[in-house]
Protein backbone atom coordinates (compact mmCIF):
# COMPACT_ATOMS: atom_id res chain seq x y z
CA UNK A 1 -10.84 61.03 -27.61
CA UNK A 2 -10.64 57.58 -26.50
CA UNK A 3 -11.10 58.31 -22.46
CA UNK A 4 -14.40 59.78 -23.62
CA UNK A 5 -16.66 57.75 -21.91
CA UNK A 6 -19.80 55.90 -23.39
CA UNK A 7 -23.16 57.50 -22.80
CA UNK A 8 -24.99 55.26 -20.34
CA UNK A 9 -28.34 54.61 -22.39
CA UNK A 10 -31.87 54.33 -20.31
CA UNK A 11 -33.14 51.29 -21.63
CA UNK A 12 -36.68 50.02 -20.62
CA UNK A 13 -36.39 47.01 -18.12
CA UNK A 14 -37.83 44.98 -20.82
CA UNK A 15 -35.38 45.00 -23.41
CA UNK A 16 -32.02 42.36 -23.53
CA UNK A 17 -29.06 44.85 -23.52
CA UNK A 18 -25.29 43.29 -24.66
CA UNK A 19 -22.18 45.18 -24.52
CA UNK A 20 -22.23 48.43 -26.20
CA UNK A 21 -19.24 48.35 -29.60
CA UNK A 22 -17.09 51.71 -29.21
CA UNK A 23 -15.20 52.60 -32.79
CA UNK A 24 -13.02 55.75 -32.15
CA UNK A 25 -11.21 57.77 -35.30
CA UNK A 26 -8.62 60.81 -34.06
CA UNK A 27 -6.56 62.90 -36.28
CA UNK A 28 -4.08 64.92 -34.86
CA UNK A 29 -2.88 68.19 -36.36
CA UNK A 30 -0.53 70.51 -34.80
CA UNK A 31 -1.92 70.56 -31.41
CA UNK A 32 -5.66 69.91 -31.97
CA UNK A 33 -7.29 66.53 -31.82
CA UNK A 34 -10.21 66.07 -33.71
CA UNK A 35 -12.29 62.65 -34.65
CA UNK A 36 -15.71 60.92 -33.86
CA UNK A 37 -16.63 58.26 -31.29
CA UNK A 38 -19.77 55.72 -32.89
CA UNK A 39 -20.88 53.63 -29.92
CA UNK A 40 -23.63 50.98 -31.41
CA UNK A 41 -25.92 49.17 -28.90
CA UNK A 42 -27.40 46.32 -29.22
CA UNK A 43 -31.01 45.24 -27.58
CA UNK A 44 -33.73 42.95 -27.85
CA UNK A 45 -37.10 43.91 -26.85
CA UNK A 46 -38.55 40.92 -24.66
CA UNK A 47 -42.22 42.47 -25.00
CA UNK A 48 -44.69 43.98 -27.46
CA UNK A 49 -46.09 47.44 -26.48
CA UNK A 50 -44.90 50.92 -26.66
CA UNK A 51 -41.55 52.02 -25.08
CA UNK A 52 -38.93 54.56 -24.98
CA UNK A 53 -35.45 54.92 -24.99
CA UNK A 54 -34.28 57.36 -22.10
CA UNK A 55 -31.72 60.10 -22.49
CA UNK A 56 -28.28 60.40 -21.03
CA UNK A 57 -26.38 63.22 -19.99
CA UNK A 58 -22.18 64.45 -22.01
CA UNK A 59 -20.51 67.14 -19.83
CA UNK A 60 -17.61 68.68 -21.34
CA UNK A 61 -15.30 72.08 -20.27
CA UNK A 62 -15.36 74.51 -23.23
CA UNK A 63 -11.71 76.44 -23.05
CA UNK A 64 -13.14 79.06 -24.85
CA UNK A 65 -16.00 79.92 -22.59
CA UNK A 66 -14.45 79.01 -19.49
CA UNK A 67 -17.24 76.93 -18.47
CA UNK A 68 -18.88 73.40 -18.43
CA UNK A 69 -21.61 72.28 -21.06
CA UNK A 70 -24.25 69.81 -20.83
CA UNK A 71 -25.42 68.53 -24.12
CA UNK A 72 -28.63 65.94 -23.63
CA UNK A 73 -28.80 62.77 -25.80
CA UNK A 74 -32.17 62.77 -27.40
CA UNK A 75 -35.19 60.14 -26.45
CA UNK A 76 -36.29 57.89 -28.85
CA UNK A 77 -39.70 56.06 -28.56
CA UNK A 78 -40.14 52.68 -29.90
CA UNK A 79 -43.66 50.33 -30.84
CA UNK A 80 -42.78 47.35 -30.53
CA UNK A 81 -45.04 44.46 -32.43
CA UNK A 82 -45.33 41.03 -32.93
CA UNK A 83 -42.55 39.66 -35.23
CA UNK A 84 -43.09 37.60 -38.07
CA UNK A 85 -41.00 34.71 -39.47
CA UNK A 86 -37.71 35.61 -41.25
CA UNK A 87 -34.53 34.26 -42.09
CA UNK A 88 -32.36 33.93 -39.03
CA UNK A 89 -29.35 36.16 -39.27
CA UNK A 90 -26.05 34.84 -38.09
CA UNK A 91 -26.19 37.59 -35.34
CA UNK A 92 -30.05 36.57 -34.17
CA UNK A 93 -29.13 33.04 -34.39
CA UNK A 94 -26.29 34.55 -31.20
CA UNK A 95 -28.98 36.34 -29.60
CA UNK A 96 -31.55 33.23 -29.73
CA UNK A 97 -29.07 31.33 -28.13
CA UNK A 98 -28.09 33.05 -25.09
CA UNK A 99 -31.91 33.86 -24.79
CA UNK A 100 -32.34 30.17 -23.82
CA UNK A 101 -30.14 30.16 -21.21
CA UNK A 102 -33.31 31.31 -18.52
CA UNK A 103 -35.53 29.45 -18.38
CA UNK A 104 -39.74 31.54 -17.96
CA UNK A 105 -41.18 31.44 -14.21
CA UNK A 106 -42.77 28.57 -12.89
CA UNK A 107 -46.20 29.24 -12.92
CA UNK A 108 -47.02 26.12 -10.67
CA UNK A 109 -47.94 25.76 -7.69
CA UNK A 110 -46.78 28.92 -5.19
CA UNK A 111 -47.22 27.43 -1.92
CA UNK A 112 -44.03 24.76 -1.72
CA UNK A 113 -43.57 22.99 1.79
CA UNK A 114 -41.14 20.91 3.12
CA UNK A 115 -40.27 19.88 6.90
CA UNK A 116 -36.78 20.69 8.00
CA UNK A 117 -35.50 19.45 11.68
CA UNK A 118 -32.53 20.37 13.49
CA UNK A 119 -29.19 18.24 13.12
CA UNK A 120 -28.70 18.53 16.91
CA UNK A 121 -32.07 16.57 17.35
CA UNK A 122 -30.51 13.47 15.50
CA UNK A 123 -29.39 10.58 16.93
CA UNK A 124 -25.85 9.94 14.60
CA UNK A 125 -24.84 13.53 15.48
CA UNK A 126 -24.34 12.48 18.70
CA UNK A 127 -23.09 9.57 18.61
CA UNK A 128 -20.51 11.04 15.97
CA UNK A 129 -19.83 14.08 18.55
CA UNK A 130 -19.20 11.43 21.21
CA UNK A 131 -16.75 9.62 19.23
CA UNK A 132 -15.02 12.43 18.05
CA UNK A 133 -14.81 13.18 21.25
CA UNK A 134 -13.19 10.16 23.20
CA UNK A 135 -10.88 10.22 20.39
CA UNK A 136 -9.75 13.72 21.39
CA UNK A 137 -9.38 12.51 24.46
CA UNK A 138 -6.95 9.69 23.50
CA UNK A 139 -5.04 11.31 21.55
CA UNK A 140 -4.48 14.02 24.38
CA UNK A 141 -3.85 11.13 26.97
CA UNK A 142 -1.13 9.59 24.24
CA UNK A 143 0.87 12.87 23.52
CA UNK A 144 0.90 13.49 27.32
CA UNK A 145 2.42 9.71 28.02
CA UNK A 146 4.31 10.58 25.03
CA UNK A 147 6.20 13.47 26.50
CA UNK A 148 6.50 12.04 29.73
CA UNK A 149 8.18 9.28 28.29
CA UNK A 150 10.57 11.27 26.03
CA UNK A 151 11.64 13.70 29.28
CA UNK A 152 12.12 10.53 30.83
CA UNK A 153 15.24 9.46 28.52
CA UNK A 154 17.86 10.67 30.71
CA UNK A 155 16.53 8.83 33.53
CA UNK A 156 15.82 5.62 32.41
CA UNK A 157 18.97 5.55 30.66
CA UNK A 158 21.10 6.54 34.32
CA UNK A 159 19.24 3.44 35.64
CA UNK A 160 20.31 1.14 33.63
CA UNK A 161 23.87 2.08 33.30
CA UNK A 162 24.87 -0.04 35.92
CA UNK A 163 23.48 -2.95 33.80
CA UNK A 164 25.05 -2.04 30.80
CA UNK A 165 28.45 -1.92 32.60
CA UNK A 166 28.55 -5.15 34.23
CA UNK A 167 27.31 -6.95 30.92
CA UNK A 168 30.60 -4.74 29.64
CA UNK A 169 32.67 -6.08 32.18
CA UNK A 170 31.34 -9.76 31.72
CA UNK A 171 33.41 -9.37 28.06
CA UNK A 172 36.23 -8.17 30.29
CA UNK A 173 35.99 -11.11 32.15
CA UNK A 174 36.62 -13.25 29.20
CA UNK A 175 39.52 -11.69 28.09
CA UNK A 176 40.71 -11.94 31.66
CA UNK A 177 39.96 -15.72 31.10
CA UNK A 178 41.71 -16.16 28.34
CA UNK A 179 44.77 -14.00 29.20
CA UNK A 180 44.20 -11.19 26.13
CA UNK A 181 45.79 -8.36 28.32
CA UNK A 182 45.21 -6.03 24.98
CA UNK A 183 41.07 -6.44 24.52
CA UNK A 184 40.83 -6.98 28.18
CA UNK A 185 42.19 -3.22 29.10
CA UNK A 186 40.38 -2.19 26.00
CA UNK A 187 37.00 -4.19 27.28
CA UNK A 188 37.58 -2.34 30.37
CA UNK A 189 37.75 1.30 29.36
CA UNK A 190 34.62 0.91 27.21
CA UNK A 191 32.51 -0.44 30.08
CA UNK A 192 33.79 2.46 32.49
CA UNK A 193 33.81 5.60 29.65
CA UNK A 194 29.99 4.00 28.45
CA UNK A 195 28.77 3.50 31.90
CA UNK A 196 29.85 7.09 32.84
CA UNK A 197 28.46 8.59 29.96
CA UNK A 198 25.00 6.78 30.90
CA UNK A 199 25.18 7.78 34.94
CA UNK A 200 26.18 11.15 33.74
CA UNK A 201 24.37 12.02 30.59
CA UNK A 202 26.71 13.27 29.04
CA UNK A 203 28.93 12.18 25.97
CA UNK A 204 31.69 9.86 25.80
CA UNK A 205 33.88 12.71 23.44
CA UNK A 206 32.82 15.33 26.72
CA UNK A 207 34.12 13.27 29.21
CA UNK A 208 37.49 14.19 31.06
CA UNK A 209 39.15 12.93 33.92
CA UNK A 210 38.59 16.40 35.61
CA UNK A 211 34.97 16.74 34.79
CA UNK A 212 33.82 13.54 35.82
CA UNK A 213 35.31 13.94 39.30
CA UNK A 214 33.25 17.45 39.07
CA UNK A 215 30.21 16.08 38.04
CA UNK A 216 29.88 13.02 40.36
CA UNK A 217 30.23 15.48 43.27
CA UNK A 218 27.40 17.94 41.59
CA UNK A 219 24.95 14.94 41.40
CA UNK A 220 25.84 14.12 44.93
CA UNK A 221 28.22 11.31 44.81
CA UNK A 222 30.84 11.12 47.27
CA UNK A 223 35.05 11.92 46.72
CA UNK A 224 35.99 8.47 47.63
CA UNK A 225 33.24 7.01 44.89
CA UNK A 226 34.77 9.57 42.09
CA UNK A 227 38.31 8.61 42.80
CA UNK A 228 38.43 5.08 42.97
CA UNK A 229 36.53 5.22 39.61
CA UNK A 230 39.16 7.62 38.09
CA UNK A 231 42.07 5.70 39.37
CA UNK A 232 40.47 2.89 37.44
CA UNK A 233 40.49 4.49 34.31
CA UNK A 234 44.42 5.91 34.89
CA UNK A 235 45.70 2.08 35.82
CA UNK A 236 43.23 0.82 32.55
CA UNK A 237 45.59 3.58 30.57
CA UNK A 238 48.52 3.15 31.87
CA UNK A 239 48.31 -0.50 31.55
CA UNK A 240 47.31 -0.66 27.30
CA UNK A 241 51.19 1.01 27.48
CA UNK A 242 53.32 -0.64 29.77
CA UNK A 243 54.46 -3.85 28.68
CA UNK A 244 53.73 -7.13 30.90
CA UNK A 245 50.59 -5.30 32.23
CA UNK A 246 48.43 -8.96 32.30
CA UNK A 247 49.84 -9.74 36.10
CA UNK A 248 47.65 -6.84 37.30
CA UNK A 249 44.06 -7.99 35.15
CA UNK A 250 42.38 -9.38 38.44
CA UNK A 251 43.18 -6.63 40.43
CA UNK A 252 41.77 -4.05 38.17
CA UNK A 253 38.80 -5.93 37.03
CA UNK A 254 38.01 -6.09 40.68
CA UNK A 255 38.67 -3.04 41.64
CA UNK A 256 36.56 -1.57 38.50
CA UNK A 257 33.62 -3.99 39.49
CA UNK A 258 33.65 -2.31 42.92
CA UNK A 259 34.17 1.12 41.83
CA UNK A 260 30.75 0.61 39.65
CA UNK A 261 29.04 -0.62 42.76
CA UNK A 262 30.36 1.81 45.43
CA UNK A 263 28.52 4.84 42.41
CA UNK A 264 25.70 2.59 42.77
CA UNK A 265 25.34 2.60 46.66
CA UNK A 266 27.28 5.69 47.73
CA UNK A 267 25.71 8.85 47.72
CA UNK A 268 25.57 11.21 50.07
């Protein structure tokens, strides 16, 4: 009972329809089903004049028979007249309402006209398209120096290693001075591990004494420039450890000074 469906009513175009109200009852017994379905409709007629209220069509399969049935709803014709005043109903007072929602055809004049021209034909859509534009194009010419700039790290960074060491090995130099044997050596290693991790690229915590002998020769410095730089480094070591190391300071700062220079000028 409740998937029948609700007869689908032929109402004149002229009449309001709302939402049709569906009350089912079903009593079961044993295995039979039996009840009613009231559907009540609801319309207002928008015109006077004489109408009528089509028919709609229930199919059901009769077990018995062993075949479909076709019961018609009947038609109803309706005269419509002009209303009278009456007390308004809380349910007209609904329909009254939502009546006023459309407003009645204009009745005015039919032949409206009004000139239309083409955006393209005005001068601020160009000049906004232009702007938009060279704004495009700077932004494309700033992410391109952009990039080039930021793939240029590496190499701007290798050039100015040598700088970095000798302002290093300026501090060295002071300690030298001032006969600090202890921050000089330290001074020392600092400026040669930072200005081989600049030349390089790589890390200070990557660096090796084997590796950096390898990778001097695979950027195309020469033997001679690797090892004097790496003997640097083992006499800097050795000399934090062995005790009245500060008689050797000038040698070593010169020879690390050199050893900085001959990278910068040797390559093969």
């Amino acid at each position: 009972m409740k998937y029948v469906k609700e007869p689908v009513i032929d109402f004149p175009s002229e009449f309001e329809q709302y939402t049709p109200k569906s009350d089912i009852q079903a009593t079961v017994q044993g295995n039979d089903v039996t009840g009613s379905m009231t559907v009540e409709y609801t319309f207002v007629p928008q015109s006077v004049g004489d109408f009528t209220i089509g028919s709609d069509k229930f199919v059901y399969f009769n077990p018995q028979a062993k075949q479909y049935v076709t019961l018609n709803t009947p038609t109803y014709p309706i005269k419509v007249a002009k209303g009278v005043s009456a007390p308004v109903t809380a349910d007209q007072k609904d329909v009254e309402n939502k009546n006023s929602d459309i407003r009645h055809i204009y009745l005015g004049d039919k032949n409206p006209a009004k000139e239309h021209s083409m955006v393209v034909l005005q001068s601020w859509y160009w000049f906004l398209y232009l702007g938009l534009l060279i704004i495009a194009i700077a932004l494309i010419v700033m992410n391109r120096r952009n990039t080039r700039l930021n793939a240029d790290i590496t190499g701007r960074k290798t050039a100015k290693a040598s700088k970095v060491a000798r302002r290093r090995l300026k501090a060295a130099e002071g300690f030298m001075k001032a006969g600090d044997s202890d921050k000089f050596y330290e001074e020392m290693l600092r400026a040669l591990w930072g200005y081989l991790s600049d030349k390089l690229a790589m890390p200070v915590s990557q660096l090796s004494r084997d590796n950096i002998s390898a990778t001097l020769s695979s950027k195309g410095y020469s033997e001679e420039s690797a090892e004097a730089i790496v003997s640097v480094l083992d006499d800097c070591e050795m000399a934090r450890y062995t005790p009245d190391s500060s008689s050797r300071m000038d040698s070593v700062f010169e020879r690390g000074v050199n050893a900085i220079n001959q990278l910068e000028s040797n390559r093969k």
